[in-house]
Protein backbone atom coordinates (compact mmCIF):
# COMPACT_ATOMS: atom_id res chain seq x y z
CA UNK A 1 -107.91 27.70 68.18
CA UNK A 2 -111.66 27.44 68.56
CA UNK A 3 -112.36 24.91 71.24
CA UNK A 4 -116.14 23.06 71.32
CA UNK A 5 -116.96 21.21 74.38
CA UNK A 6 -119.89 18.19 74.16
CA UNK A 7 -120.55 17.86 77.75
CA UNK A 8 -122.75 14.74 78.86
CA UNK A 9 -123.25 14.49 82.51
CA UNK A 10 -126.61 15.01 84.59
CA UNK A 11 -125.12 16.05 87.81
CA UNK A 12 -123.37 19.66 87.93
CA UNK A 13 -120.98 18.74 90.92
CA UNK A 14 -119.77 15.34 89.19
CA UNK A 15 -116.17 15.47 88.62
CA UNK A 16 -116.58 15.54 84.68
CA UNK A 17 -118.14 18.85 85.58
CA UNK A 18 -115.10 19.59 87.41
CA UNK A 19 -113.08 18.57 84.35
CA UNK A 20 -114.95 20.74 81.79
CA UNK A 21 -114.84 23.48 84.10
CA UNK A 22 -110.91 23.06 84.04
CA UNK A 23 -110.81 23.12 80.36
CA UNK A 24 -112.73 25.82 79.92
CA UNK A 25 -110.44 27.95 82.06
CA UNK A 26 -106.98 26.85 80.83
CA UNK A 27 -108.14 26.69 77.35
CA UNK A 28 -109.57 30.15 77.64
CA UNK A 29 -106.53 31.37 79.84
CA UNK A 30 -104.57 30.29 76.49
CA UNK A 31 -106.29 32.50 74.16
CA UNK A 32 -108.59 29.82 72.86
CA UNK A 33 -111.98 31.05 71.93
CA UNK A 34 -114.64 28.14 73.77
CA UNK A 35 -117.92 26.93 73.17
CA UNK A 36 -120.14 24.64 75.51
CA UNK A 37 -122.88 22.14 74.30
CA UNK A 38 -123.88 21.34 78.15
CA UNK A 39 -126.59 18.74 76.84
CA UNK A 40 -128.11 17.47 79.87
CA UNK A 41 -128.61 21.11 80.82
CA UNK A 42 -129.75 21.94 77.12
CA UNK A 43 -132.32 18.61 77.92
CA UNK A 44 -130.77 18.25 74.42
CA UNK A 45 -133.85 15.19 72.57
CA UNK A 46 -131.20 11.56 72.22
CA UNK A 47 -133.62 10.24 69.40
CA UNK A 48 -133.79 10.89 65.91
CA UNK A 49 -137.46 10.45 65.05
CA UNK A 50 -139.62 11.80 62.08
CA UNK A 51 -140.25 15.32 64.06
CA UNK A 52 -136.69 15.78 62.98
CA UNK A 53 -137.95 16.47 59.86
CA UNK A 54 -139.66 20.24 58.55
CA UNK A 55 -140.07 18.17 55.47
CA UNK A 56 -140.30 14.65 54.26
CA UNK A 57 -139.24 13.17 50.97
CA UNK A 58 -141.46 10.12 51.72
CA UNK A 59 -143.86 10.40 54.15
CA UNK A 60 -145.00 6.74 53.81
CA UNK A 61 -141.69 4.89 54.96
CA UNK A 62 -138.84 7.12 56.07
CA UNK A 63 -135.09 6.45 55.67
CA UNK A 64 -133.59 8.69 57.91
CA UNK A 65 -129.61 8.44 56.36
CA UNK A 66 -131.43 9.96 53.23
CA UNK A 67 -134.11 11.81 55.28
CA UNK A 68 -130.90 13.37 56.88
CA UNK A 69 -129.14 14.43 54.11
CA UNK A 70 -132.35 16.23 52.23
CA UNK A 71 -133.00 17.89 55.23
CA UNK A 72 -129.69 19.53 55.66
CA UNK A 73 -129.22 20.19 52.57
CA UNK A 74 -132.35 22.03 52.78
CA UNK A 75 -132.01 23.69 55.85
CA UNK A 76 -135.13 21.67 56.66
CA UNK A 77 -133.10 20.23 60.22
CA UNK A 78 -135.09 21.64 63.46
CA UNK A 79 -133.76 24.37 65.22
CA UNK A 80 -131.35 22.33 67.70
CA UNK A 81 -129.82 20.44 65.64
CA UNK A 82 -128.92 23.36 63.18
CA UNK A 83 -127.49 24.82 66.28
CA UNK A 84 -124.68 22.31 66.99
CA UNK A 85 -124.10 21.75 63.23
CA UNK A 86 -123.10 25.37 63.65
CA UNK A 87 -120.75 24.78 66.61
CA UNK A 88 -119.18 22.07 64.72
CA UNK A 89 -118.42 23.89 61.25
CA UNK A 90 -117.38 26.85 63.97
CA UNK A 91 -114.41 24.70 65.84
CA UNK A 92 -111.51 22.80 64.72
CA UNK A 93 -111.37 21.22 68.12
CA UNK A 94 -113.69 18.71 69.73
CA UNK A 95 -113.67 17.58 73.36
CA UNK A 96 -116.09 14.86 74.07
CA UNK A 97 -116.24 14.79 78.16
CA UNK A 98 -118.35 11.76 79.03
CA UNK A 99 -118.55 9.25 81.95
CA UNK A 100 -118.31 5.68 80.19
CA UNK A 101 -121.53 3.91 80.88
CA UNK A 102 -121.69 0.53 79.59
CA UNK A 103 -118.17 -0.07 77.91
CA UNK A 104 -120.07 3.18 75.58
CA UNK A 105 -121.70 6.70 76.38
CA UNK A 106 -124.47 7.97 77.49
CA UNK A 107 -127.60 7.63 75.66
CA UNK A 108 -127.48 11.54 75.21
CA UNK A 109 -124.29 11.46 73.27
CA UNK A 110 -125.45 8.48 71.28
CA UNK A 111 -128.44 11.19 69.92
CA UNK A 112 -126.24 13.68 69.80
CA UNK A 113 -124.11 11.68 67.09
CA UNK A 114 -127.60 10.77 65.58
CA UNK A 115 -129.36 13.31 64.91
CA UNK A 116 -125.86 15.94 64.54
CA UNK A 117 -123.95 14.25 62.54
CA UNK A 118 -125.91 14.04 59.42
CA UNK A 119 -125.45 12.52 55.84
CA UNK A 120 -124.32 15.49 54.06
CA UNK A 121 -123.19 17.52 56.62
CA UNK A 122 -120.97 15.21 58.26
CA UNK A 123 -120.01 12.34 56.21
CA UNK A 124 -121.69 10.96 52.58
CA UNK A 125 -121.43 8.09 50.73
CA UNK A 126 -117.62 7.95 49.57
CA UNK A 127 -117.12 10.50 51.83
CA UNK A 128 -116.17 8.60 55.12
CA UNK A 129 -112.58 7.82 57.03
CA UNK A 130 -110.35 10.60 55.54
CA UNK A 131 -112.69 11.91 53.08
CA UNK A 132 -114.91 12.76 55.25
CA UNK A 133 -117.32 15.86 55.45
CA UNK A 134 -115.54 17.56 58.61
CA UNK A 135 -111.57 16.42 57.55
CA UNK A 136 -109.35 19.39 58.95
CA UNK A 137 -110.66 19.00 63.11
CA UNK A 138 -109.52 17.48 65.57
CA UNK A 139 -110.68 15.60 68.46
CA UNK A 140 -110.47 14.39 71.67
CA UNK A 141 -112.34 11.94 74.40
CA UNK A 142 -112.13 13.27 77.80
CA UNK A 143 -113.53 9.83 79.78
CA UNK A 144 -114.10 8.89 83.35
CA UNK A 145 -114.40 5.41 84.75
CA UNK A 146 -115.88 3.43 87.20
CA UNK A 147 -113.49 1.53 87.41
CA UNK A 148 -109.79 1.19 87.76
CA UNK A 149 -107.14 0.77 85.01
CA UNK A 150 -105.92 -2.85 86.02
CA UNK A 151 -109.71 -4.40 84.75
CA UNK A 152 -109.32 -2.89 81.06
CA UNK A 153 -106.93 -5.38 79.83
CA UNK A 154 -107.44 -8.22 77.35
CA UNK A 155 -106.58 -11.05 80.62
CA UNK A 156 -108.91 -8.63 82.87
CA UNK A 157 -112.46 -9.21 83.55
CA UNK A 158 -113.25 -6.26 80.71
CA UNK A 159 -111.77 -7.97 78.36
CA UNK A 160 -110.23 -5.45 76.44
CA UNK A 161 -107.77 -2.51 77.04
CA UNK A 162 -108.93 1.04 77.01
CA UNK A 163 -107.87 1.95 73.70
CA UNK A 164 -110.43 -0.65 71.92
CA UNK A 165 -113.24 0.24 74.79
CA UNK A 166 -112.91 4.06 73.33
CA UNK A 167 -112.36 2.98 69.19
CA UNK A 168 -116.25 2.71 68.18
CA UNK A 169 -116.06 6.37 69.36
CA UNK A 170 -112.58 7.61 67.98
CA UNK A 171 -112.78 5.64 64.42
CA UNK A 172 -116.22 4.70 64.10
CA UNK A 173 -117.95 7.93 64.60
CA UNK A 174 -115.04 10.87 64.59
CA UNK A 175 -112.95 9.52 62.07
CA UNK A 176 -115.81 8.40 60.35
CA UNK A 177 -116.57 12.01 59.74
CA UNK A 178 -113.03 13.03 58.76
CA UNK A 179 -112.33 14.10 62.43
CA UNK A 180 -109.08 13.00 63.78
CA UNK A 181 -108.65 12.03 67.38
CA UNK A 182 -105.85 12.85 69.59
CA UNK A 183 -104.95 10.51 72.28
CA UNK A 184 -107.44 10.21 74.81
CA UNK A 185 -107.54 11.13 78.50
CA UNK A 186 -108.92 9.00 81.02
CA UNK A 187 -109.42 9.17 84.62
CA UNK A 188 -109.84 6.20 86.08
CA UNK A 189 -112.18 5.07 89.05
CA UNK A 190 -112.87 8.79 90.07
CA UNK A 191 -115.30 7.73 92.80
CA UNK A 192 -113.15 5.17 94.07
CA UNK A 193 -109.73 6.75 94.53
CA UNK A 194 -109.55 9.68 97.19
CA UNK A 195 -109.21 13.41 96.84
CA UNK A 196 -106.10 13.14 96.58
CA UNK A 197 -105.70 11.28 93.00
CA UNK A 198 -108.33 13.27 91.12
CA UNK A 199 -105.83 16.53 92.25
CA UNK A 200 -103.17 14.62 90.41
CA UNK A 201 -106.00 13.65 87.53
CA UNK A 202 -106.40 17.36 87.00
CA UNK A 203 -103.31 18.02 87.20
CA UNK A 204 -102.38 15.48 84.42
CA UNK A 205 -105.68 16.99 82.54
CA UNK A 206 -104.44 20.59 82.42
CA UNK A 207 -100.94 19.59 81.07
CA UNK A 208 -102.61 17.66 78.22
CA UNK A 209 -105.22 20.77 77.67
CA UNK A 210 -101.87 22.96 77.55
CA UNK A 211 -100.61 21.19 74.83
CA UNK A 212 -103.40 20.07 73.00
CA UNK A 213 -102.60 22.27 69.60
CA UNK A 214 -99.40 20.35 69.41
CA UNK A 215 -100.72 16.96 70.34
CA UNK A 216 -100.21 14.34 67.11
CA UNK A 217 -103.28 12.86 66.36
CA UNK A 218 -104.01 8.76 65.88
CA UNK A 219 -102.77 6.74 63.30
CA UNK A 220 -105.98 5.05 61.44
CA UNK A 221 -105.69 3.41 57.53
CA UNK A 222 -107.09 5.47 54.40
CA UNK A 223 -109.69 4.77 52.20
CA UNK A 224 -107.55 4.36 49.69
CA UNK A 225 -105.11 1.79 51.47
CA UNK A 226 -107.91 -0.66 50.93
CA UNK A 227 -109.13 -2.32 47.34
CA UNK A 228 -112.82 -2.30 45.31
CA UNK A 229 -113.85 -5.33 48.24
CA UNK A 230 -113.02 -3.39 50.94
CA UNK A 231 -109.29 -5.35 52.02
CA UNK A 232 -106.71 -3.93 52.91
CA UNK A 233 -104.28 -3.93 50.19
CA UNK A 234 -101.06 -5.88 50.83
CA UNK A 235 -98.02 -3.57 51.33
């Protein structure tokens, strides 16, 4: 299986850097071929702007989804950007390892979805959910939290349980694209608890990364279990 990693997180001794370090060895120690988009360390550009661009359609007032779209089709995408288009046709599995900041993640991520995953090369109009541009791959979110699991719960402070913190991500931009998401991993807290716990939280990491070929992915509706309005249809 090839294996890329989207790594966002500035500091090189943070424990997501311990985590991607730990995937990168089991998964290689499996026979999976790996690939790293370290984007802090890449000082990978978050926003999509106009430099984007070798070559406008309309110069006067740009829309980027179309702007997007010409441009890949093209091959008119700047140089970075081409690049991780490249990893992603390349893998069939995607780890996202991210520290959630602000019930989301980092701004780096954000632009890495924006300017990455382009119309045309990722999804296209009526080609979205299971039709998308990248069906056939797999995902998953590899997330650390501030804090611990007892506040993400729907009669918690947060509000809401993990699951619906981590959907914009897992259905609204992977499945978007055709990708389908395995169940995600969290570690919860991991500068709270002691050394102790984030030995078990690797340990609990590894045993998912050892079985991550087998893993079923989520359950989400298809585009076609919905009518022309957009409802789903009544069963």
């Amino acid at each position: 299986m090839k294996v890329l990693i989207v790594y966002a997180h500035p500091e090189p001794k943070s424990f997501n850097s311990a985590m991607k370090e730990l995937a990168i060895s089991v998964l290689k120690g499996q026979g999976h071929e790996v690939k790293i988009s370290d984007l802090y360390e890449m000082n990978f550009k978050a926003s999509l702007e106009r430099n984007d661009f070798l070559e406008l359609t309309n110069s006067d007032h740009v829309n980027y989804v179309t702007e997007l779209k010409s441009a890949y089709e093209k091959e008119k995408l700047t140089e970075d950007i081409r690049k991780e288009q490249e990893k992603l046709l390349w893998a069939d599995f995607i780890i996202l390892q991210y520290p959630l900041w602000w019930f989301s993640v980092p701004a780096i991520l954000k632009g890495w979805f924006d300017r990455v995953l382009a119309t045309g090369f990722a999804w296209d109009f009526g080609r979205m959910y299971d039709k998308g541009l990248l069906v056939g791959k797999k995902a998953m979110l590899s997330v650390t939290t501030g804090g611990p699991q007892a506040i993400y719960a729907p009669d918690a402070p947060h509000g809401w349980d993990i699951n619906q913190v981590l959907y914009p991500v897992n259905h609204g931009v992977l499945y978007f694209c055709g990708i389908q998401s395995v169940p995600s991993y969290v570690a919860y807290a991991v500068f709270q608890v002691g050394d102790e716990v984030r030995k078990q939280y690797l340990q609990e990491y590894k045993q998912r990364l050892l079985t991550l070929d087998k893993t079923l992915p989520l359950s989400y509706h298809h585009l076609s279990d919905y009518d022309e309005h957009f409802k789903l249809k009544s069963v």
